[in-house]
Protein backbone atom coordinates (compact mmCIF):
# COMPACT_ATOMS: atom_id res chain seq x y z
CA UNK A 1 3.40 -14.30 48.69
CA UNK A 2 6.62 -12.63 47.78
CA UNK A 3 9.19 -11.51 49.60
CA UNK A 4 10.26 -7.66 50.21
CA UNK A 5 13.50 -7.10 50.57
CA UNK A 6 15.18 -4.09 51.88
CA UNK A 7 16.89 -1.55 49.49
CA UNK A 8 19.99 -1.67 51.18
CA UNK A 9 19.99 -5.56 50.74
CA UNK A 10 19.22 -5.27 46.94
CA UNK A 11 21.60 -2.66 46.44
CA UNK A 12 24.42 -4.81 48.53
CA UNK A 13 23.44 -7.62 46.08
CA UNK A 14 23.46 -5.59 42.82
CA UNK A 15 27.03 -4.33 43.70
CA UNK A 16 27.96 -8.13 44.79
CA UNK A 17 27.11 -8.80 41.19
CA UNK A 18 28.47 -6.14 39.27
CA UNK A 19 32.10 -6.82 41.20
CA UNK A 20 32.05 -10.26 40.38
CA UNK A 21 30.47 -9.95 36.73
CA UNK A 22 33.59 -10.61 34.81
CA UNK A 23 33.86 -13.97 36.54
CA UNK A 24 30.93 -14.96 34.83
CA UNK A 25 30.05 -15.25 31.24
CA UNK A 26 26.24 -13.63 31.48
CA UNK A 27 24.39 -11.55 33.83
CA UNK A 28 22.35 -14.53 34.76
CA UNK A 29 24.69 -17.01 35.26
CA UNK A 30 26.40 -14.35 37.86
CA UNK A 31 23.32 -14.47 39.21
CA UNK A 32 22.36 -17.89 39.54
CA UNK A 33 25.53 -18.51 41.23
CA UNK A 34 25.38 -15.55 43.42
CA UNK A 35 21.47 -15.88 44.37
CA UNK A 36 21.53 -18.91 47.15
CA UNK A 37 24.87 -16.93 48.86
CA UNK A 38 22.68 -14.36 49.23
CA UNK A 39 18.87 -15.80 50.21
CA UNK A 40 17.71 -14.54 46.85
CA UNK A 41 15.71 -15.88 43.81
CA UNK A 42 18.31 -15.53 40.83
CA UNK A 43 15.38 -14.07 38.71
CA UNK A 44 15.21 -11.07 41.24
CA UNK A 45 18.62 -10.54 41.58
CA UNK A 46 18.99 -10.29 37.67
CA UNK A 47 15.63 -7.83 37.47
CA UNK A 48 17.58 -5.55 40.28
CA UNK A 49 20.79 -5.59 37.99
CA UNK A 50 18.79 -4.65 35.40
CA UNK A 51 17.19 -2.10 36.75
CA UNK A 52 20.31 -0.65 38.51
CA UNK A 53 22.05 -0.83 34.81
CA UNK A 54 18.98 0.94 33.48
CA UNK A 55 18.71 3.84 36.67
CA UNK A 56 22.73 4.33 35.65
CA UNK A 57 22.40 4.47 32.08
CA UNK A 58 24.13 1.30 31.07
CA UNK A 59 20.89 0.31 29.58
CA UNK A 60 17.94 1.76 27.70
CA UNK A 61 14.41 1.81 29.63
CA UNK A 62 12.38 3.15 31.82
CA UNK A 63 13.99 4.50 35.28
CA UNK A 64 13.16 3.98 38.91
CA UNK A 65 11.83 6.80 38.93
CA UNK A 66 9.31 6.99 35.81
CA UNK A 67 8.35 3.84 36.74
CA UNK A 68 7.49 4.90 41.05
CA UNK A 69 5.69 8.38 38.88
CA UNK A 70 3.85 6.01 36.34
CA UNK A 71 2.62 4.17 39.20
CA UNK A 72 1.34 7.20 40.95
CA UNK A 73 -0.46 8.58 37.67
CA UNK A 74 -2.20 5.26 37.12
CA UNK A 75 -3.47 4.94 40.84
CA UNK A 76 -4.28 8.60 40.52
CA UNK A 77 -6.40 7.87 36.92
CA UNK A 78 -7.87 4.86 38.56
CA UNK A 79 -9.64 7.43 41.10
CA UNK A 80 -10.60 9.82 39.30
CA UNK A 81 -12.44 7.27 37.43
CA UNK A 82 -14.13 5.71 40.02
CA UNK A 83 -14.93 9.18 41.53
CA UNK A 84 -16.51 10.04 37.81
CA UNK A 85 -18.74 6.76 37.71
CA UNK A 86 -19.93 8.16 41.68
CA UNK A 87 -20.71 11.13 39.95
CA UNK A 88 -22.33 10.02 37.36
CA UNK A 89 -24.88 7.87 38.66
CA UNK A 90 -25.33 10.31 41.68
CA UNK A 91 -26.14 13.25 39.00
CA UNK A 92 -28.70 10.65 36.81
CA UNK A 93 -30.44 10.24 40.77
CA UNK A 94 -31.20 13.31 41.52
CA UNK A 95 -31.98 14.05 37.91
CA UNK A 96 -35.08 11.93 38.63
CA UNK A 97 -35.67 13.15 41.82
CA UNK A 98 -35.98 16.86 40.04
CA UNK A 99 -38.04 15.57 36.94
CA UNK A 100 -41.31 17.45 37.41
CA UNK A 101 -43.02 14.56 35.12
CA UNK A 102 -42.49 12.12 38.21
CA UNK A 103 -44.81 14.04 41.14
């Protein structure tokens, strides 16, 4: 199962990275050699980077933010459409329960 990790934790790390970037020739190789000083799999620390370059504009890409309200609008769509197939089969019983052909 994976870890959580606190936002003021990633945020400590992303700025541990960024101040020691120019030490390193890549963004991953910053973060491979920063991840075990801080208890973190390099891969996550270079998605946070990422994402903190993309939030500040460094990068092209969706935000935090678009991506927290994409979330919301897809749990929101899921739903709806499971509230539609309710309805839906609910409406085609009592359709037959009306149907004057069946008494």
């Amino acid at each position: 199962m994976p870890k959580r990790y606190p936002a003021e934790v990633r945020d400590r790390a992303v700025r541990m990275v960024n101040d020691r970037l120019c030490e390193y020739p890549s963004v991953f190789a910053a973060c491979k050699a920063l991840a075990p000083k801080l208890d973190v799999g390099p891969e996550s620390l270079r998605r946070w980077v990422l994402q903190a370059q993309i939030d500040t504009g460094e990068k092209d890409g969706p935000t935090s933010t678009e991506l927290d309200e994409l979330k919301a609008l897809r749990a929101e769509n899921r739903d709806l459409k499971e509230a539609n197939e309710i309805l839906k089969a609910a409406s085609i019983f009592f359709a037959r329960e009306l149907d004057p052909r069946r008494r």
